[in-house]
Protein backbone atom coordinates (compact mmCIF):
# COMPACT_ATOMS: atom_id res chain seq x y z
CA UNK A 1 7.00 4.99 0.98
CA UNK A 2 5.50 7.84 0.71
CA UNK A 3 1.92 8.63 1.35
CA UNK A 4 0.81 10.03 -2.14
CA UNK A 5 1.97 6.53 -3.30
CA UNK A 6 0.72 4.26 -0.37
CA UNK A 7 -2.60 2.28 -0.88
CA UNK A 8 -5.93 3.32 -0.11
CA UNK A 9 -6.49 1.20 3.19
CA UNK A 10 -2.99 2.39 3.84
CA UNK A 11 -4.21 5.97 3.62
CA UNK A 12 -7.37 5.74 5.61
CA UNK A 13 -6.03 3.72 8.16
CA UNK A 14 -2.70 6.38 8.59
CA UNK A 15 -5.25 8.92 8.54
CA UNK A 16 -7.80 7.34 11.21
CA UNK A 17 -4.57 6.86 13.36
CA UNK A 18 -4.29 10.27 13.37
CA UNK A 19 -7.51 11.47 13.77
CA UNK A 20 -8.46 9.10 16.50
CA UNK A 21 -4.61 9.89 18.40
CA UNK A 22 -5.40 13.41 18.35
CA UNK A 23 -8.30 13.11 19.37
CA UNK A 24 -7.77 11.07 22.25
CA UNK A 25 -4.91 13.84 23.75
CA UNK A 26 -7.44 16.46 23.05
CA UNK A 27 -10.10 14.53 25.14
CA UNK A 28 -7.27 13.95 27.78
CA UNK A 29 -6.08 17.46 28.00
CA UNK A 30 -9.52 18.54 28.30
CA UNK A 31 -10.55 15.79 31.38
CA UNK A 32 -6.99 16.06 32.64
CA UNK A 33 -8.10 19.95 32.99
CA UNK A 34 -11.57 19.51 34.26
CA UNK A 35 -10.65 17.20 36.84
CA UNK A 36 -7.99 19.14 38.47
CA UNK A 37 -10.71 22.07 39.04
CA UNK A 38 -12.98 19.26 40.73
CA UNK A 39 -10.10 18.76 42.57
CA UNK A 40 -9.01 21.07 43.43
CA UNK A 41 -12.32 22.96 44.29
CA UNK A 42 -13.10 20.07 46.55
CA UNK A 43 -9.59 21.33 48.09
CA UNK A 44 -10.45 24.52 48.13
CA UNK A 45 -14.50 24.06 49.67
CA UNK A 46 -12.65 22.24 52.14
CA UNK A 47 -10.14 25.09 53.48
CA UNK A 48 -13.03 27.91 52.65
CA UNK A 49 -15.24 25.76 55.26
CA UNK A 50 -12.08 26.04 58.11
CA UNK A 51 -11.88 29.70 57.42
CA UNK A 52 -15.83 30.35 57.84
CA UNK A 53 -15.57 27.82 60.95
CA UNK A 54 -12.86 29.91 62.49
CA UNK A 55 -14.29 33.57 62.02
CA UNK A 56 -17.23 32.45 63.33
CA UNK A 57 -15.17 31.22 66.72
CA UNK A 58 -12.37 34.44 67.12
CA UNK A 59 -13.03 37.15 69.25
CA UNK A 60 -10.91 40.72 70.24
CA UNK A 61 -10.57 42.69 73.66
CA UNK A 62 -10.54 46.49 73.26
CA UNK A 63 -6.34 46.49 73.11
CA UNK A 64 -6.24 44.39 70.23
CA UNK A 65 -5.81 41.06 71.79
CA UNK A 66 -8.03 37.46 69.22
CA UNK A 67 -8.48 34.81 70.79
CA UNK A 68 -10.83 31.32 69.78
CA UNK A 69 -14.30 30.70 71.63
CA UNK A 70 -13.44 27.11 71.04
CA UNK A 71 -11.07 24.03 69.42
CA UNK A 72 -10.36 24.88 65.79
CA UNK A 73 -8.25 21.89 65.86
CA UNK A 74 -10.81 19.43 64.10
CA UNK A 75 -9.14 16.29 61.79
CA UNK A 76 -7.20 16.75 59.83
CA UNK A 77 -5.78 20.04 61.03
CA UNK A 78 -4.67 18.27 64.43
CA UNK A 79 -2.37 16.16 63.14
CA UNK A 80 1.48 17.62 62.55
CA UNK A 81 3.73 18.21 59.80
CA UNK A 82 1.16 17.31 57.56
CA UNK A 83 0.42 20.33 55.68
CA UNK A 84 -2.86 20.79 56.84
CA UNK A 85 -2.73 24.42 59.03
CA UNK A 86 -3.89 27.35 59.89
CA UNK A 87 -2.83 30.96 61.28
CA UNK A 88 -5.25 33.32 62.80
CA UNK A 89 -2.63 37.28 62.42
CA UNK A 90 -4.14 39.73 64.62
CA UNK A 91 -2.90 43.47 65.08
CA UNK A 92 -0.90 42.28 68.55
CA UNK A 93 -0.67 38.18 68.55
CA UNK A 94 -1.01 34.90 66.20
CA UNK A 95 -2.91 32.12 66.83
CA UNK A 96 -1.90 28.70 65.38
CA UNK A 97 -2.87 25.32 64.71
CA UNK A 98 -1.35 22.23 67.09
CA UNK A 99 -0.07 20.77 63.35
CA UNK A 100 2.15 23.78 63.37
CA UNK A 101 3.72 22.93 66.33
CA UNK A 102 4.64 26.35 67.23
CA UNK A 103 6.65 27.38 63.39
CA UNK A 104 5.30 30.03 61.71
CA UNK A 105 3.64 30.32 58.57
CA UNK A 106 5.11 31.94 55.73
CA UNK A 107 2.40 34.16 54.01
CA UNK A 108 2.68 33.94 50.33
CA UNK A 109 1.60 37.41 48.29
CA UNK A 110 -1.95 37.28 46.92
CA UNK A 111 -4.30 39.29 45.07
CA UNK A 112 -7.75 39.20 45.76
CA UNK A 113 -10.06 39.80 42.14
CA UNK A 114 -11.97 43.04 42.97
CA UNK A 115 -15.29 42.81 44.07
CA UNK A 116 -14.37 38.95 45.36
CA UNK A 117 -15.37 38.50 48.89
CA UNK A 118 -14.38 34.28 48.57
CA UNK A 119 -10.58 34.00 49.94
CA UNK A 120 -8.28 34.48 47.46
CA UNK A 121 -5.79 31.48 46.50
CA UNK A 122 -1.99 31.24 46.90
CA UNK A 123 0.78 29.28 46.17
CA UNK A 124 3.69 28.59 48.89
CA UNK A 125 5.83 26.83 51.05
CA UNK A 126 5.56 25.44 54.66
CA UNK A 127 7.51 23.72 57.57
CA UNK A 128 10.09 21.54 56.12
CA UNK A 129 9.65 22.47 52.42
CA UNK A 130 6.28 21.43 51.67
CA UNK A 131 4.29 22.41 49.11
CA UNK A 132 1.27 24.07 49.99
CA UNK A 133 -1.71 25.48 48.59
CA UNK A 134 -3.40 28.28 50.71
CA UNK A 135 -6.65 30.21 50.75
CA UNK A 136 -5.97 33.40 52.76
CA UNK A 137 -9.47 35.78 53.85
CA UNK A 138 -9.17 39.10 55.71
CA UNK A 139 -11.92 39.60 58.02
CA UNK A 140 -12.53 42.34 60.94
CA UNK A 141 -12.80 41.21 64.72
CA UNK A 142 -14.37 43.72 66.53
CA UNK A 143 -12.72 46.92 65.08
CA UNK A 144 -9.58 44.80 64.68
CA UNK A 145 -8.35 43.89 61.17
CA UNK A 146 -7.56 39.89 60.91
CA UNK A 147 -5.98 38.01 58.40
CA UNK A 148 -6.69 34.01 58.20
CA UNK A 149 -4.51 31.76 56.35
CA UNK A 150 -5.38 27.57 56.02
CA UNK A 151 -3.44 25.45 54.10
CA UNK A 152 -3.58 21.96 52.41
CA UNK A 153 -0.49 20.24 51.03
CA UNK A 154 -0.35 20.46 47.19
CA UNK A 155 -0.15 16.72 47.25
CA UNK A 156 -3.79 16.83 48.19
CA UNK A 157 -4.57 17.91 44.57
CA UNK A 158 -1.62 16.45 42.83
CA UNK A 159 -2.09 12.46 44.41
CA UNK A 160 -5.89 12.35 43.14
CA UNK A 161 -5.27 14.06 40.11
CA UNK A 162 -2.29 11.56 39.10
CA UNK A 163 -4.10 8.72 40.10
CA UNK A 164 -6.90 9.67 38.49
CA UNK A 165 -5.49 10.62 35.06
CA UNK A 166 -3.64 7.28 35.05
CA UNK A 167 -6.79 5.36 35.01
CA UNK A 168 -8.13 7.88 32.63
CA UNK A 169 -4.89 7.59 30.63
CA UNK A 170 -5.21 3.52 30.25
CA UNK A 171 -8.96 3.84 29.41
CA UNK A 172 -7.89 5.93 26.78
CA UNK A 173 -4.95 3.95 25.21
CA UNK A 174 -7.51 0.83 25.22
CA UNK A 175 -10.38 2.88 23.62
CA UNK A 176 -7.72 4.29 20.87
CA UNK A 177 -6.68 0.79 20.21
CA UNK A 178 -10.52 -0.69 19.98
CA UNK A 179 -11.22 2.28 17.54
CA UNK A 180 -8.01 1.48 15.39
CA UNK A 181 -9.45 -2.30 15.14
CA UNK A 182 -12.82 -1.03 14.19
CA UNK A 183 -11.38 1.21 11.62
CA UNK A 184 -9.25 -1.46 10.38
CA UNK A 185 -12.27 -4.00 9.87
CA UNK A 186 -14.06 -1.29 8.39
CA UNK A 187 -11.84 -0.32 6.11
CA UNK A 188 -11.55 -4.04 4.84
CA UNK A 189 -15.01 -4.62 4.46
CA UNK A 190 -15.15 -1.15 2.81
CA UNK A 191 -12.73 -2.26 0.19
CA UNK A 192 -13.38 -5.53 -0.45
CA UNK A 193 -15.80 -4.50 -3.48
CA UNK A 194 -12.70 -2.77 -4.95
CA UNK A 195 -10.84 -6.31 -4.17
CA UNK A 196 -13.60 -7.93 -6.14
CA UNK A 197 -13.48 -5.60 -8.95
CA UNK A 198 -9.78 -5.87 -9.54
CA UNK A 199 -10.03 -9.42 -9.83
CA UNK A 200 -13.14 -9.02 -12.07
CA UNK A 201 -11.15 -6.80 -14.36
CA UNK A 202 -8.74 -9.59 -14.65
CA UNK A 203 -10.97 -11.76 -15.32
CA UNK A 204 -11.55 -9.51 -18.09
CA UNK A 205 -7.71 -9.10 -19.30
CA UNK A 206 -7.11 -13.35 -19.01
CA UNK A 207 -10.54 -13.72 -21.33
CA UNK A 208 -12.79 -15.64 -18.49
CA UNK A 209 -15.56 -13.01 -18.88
CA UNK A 210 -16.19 -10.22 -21.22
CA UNK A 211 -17.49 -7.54 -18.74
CA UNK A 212 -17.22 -6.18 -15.13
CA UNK A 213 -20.12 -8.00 -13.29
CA UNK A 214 -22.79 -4.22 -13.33
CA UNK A 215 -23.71 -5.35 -9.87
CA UNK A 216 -21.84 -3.52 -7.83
CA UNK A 217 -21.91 -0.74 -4.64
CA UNK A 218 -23.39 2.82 -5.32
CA UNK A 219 -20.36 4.16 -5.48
CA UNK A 220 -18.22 2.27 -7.50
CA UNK A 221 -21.10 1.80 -9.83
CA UNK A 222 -20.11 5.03 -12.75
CA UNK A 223 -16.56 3.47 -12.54
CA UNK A 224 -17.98 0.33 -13.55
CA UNK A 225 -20.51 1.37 -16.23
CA UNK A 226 -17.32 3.75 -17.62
CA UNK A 227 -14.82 0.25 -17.49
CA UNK A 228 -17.69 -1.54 -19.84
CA UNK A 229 -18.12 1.03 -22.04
CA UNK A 230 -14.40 1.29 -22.52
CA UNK A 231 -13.92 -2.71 -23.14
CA UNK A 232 -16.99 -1.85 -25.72
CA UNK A 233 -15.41 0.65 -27.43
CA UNK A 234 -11.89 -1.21 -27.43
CA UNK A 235 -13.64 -4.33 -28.72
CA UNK A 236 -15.32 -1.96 -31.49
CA UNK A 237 -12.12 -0.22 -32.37
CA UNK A 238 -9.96 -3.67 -32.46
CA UNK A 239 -12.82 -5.40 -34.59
CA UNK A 240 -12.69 -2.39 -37.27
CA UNK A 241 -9.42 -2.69 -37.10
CA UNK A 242 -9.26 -6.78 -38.06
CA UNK A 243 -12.06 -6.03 -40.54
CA UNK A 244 -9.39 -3.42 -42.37
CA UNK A 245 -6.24 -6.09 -42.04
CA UNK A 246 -8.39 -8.90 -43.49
CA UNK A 247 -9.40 -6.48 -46.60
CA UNK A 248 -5.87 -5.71 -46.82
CA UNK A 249 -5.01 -9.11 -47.04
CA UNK A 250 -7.92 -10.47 -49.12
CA UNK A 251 -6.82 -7.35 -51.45
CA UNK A 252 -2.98 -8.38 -51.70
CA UNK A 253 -3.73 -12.10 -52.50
CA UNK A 254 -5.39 -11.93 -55.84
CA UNK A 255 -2.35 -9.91 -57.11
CA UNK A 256 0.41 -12.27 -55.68
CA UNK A 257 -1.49 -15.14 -57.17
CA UNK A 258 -1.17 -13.17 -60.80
CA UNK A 259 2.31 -12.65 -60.11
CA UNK A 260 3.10 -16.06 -58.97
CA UNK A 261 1.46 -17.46 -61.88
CA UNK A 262 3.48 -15.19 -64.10
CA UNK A 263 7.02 -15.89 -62.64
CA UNK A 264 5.96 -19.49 -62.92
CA UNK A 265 6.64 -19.10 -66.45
CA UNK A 266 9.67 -20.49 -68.08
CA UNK A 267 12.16 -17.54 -68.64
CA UNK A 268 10.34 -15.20 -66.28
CA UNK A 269 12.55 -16.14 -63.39
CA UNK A 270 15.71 -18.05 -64.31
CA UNK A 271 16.78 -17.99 -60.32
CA UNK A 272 13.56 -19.02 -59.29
CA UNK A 273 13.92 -16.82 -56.57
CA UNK A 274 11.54 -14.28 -56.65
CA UNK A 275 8.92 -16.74 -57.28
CA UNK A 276 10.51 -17.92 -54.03
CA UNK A 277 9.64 -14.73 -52.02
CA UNK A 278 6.10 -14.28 -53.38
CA UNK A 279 5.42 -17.68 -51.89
CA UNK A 280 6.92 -16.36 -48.60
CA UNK A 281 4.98 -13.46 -49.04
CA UNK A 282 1.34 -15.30 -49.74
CA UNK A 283 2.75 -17.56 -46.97
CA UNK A 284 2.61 -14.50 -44.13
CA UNK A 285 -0.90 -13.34 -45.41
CA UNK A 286 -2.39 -16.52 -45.03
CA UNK A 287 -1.45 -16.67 -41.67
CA UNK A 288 -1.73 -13.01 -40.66
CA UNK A 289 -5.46 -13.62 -42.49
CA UNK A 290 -5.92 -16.25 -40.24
CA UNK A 291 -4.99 -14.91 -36.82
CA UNK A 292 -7.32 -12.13 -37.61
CA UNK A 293 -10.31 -14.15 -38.32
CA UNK A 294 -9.20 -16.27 -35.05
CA UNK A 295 -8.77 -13.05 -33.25
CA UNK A 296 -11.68 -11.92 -34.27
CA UNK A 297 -13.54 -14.74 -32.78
CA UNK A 298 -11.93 -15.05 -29.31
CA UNK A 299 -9.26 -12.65 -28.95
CA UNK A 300 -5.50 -13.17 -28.02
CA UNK A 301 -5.91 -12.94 -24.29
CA UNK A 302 -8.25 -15.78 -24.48
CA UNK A 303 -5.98 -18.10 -25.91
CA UNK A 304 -4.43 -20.84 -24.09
CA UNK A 305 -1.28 -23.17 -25.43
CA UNK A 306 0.71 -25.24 -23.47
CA UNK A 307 4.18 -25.16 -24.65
CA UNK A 308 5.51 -28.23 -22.99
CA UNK A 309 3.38 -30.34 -25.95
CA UNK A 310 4.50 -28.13 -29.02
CA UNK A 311 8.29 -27.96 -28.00
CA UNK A 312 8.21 -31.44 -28.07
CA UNK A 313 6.47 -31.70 -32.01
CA UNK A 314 9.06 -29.10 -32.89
CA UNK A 315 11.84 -30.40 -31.73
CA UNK A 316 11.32 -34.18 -32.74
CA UNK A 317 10.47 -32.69 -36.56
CA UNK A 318 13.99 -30.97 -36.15
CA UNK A 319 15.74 -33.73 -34.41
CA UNK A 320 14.82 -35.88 -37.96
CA UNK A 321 15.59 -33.14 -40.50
CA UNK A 322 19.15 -32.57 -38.94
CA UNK A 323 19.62 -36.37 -38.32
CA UNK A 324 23.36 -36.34 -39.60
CA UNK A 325 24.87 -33.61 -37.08
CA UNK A 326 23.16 -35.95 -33.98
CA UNK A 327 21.82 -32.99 -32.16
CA UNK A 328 21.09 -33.39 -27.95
CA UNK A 329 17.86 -31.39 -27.48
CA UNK A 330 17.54 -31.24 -23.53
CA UNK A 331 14.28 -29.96 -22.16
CA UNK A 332 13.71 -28.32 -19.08
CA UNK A 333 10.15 -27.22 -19.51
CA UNK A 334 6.93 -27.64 -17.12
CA UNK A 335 4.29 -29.84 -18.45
CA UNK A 336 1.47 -27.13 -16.84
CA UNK A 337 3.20 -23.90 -18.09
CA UNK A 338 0.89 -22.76 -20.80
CA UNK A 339 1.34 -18.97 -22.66
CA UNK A 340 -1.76 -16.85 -23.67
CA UNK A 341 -1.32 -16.87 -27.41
CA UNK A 342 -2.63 -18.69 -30.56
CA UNK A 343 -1.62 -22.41 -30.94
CA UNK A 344 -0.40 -21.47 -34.87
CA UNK A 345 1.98 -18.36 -33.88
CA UNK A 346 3.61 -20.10 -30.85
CA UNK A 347 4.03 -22.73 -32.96
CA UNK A 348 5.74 -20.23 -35.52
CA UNK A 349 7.97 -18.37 -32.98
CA UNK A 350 8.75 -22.09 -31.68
CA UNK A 351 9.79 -23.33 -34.99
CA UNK A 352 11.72 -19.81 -35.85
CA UNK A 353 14.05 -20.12 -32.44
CA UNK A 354 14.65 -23.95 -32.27
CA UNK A 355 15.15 -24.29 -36.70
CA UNK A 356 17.78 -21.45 -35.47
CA UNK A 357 19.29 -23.04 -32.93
CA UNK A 358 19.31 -26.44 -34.73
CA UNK A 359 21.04 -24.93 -37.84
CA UNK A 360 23.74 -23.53 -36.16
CA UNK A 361 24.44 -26.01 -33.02
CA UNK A 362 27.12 -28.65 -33.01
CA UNK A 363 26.15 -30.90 -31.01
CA UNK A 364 23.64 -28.81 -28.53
CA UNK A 365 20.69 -27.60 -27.79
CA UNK A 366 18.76 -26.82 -24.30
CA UNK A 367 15.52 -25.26 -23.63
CA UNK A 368 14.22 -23.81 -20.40
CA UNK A 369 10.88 -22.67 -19.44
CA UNK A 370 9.55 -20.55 -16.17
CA UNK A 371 7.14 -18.61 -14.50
CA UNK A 372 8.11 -14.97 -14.37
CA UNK A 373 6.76 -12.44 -11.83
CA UNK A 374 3.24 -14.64 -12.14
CA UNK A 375 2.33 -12.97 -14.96
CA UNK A 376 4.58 -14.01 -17.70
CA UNK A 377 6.75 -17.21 -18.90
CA UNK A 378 10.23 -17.10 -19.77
CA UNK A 379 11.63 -19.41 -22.55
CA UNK A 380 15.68 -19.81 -22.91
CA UNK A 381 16.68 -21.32 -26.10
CA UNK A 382 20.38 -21.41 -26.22
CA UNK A 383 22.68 -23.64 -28.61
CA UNK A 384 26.60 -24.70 -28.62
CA UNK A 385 26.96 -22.77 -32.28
CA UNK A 386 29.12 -20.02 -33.48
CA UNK A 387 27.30 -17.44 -31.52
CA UNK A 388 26.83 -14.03 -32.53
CA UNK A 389 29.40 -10.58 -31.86
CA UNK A 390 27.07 -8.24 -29.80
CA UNK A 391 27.12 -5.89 -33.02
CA UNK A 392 25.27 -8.79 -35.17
CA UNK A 393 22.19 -9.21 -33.30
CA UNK A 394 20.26 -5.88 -33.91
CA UNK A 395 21.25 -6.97 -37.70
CA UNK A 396 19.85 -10.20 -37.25
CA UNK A 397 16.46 -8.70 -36.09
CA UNK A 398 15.91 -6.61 -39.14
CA UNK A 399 13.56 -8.27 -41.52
CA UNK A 400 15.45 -9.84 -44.77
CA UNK A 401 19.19 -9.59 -42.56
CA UNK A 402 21.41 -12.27 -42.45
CA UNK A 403 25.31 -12.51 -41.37
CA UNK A 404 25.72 -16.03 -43.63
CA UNK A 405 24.14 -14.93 -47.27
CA UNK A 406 25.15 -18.48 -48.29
CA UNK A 407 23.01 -20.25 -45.44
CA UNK A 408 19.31 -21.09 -46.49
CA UNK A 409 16.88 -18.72 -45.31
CA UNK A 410 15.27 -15.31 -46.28
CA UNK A 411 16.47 -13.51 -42.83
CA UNK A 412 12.61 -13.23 -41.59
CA UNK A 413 12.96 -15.35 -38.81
CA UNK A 414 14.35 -14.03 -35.47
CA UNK A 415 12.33 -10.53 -36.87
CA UNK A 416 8.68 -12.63 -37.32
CA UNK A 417 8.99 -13.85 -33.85
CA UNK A 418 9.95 -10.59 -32.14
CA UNK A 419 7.17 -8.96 -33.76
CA UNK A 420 4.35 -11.97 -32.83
CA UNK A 421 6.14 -11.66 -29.21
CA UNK A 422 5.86 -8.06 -29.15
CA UNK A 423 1.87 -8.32 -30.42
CA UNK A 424 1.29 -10.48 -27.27
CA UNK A 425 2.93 -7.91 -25.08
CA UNK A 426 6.06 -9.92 -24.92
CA UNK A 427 9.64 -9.78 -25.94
CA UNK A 428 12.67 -11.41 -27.50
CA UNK A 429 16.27 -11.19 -26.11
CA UNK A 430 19.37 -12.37 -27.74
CA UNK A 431 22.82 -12.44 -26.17
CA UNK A 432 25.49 -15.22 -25.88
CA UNK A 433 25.35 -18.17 -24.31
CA UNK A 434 27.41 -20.28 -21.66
CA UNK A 435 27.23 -22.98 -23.94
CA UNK A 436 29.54 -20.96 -26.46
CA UNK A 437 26.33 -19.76 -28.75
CA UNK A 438 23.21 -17.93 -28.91
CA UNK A 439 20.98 -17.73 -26.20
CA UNK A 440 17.56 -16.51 -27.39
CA UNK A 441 14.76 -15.23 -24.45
CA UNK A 442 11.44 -14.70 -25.23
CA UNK A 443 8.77 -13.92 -22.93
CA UNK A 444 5.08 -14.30 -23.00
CA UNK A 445 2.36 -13.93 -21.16
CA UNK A 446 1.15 -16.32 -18.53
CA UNK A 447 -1.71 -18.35 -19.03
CA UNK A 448 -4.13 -19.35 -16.63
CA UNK A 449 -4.78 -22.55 -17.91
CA UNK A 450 -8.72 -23.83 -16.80
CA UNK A 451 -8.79 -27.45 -18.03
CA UNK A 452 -4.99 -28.98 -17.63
CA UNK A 453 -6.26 -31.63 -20.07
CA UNK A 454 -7.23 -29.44 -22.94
């Protein structure tokens, strides 16, 4: 995943982790480097102190000849082939420490800084291939120039340092992980108040409040006051809008009553079936009147209907009215599952689907109901019928389209119920079914039902 897309705790905690991991090998680097100069300037105090002790001891006879006024042989420069020596070069003999054991000591090249009267350092190696640091001072004896080199195994600085930086390096891998946990708590109690406004906004969307609680943290607080004033303005705009479809409908009835009244009249409609449709038509804008007064009162995402209950009415009404082709209904629906829609339009997407299935089934019928992703509910109505040919059904779901003109019906159906499904922000699906005919899916949204016994 990338970042861009990763969640907010995802991104602070990523970027903490980085932060706190960088920071941590700077900080090491850093001690790791100012503890080898204790080091190794303890080291280096150390050899400086043998090479003040043994200028202050040498001494030169007129011919050129050094020689010690004393044992330079303290601890731990007495005890062999442990890289702790010294060499005294004078102009016509060396003088050596008993570690030496009589080799000779290979004098690396050094540069001494101008002006630098400290001994200068050097890098080399000693009796049997050891690694040695050395501190080398040039100092006259009588007229005689004298060079003095001590040495100290480079395992003298290396041992402490390693040891060292591994206790350094496990303090720091246990303070990186302490700081990750803090960050990680912190981050969690630092978004729970978005955690509690997501689930306040839902609360919002299902209808169990009407507005994002204003109490909130300091900084969340303009997103909140700009969420409210949306869900005003939306609840503003949506009531204008349900004023203008009940005027509309108000304004259409009076005319369809005229005309009603005037196809009513012998010889005005020998078919009867015009007076047919403007009874279908007054029919719809009753009930689109309706939902909006109903809307306007509590809204579609408030509504609650459990479908278990109205599958049942529907199907027992169309169980009697098709009595002679002795038609199995088999339910497989939840008794808790409940949709978030009006009672009346379920009830008319209900009645489309299953009067469909009815009509056209031979002996069949089956109904299946499920939770969908948690958010919606998936009803399969599918039937033993004729089926369709996957070129019928978008002619199906155009209003006043039918493939039988000498079947009963207007065609408004299947396109009613796709259109209330769509309002809800749901859908309707129509393929073939394993039974051998139509298998209609519609999907709704999930209700969170409060009171199980409403």
């Amino acid at each position: 995943m990338k970042l861009k897309h990763a969640s907010l705790s995802r991104r602070l905690l990523v970027g903490a982790a980085v932060f706190i991991a960088l920071a941590l090998v700077a900080a090491a680097i850093v001690i790791g480097f100012v503890l080898h100069r204790f080091v190794q300037g303890q080291i280096d105090q150390r050899l400086d102190t043998q090479i003040v002790f043994l200028s202050s001891m040498l001494t030169a006879t007129d011919d050129g000849v050094i020689a010690l006024a004393g044992n330079a042989d303290g601890p731990p420069f007495n005890r062999p082939a442990r890289g702790w020596y010294w060499e005294v070069v004078g102009p016509r003999n060396v003088l050596r420490s008993r570690s030496l054991e009589g080799a000779n000591l290979d004098i690396p090249d050094f540069r001494r800084p101008p002006r630098e009267e400290r001994p200068a350092p050097a890098e080399g190696v000693g009796p049997r291939n050891t690694a040695l640091h050395f501190r080398i001072q040039q100092v006259t004896v009588g007229r005689n120039p004298v060079t003095i080199v001590v040495s100290a195994p480079r395992s003298a600085v290396n041992v402490p340092l390693r040891e060292a930086m591994t206790t350094l390096a496990i303090s720091l891998v246990v303070l990186g992980l302490a700081l990750v946990l803090a960050i990680v708590l912190q981050v969690r109690l630092g978004l729970r108040p978005l955690e509690r406004l997501r689930q306040a906004v839902a609360d919002v969307r299902t209808g169990r409040s009407e507005r994002v609680p204003a109490e909130q943290p300091l900084e969340i607080q303009p997103l909140v006051s700009e969420l409210n004033g949306l869900l005003e303005q939306n609840a503003a705009n949506l009531e204008r809008a349900r004023r203008h479809v009940a005027n509309l409908a108000h304004g259409l009835k009076t005319p369809l009553a005229t005309l009603a009244i005037a196809l009513s009249e012998r010889g005005r409609d020998g078919a009867n079936e015009l007076h047919a449709l403007v009874v279908l038509m007054e029919r719809r804008i009753r009930h689109h009147l309706g939902r909006a007064r109903a809307a306007a009162l509590s809204g579609p995402t408030r509504a609650q209907t459990l479908i278990a209950p109205h599958i049942d009415d529907v199907g027992n009404a169309l169980a009697k009215i098709h009595a002679d082709k002795r038609i199995t209904l088999m339910q497989h629906v939840p008794r808790e599952i409940a949709v978030a829609c009006e009672q009346q339009d379920f009830d008319e997407m209900a009645g489309n689907l299953l009067e469909n299935a009815f009509r056209w089934a031979r002996s069949k019928v089956e109904v299946h109901a499920q939770k969908n992703d948690g958010r919606f509910v998936t009803i399969v109505i599918e039937d033993d019928g004729p089926g369709l040919r996957p070129d019928q059904i978008p002619q199906v779901l155009r209003p006043g389209e039918r493939i039988d003109e000498s079947a009963p019906g207007f065609g408004f159906g299947l396109p009613i119920t796709r259109e209330l499904a769509e309002l809800y922000g749901g859908e309707l699906n129509l393929d073939n079914s394993v039974l051998g005919g139509l298998r209609v899916t519609l999907r709704l949204p999930l209700a969170r039902v409060t009171d199980p016994l409403k």
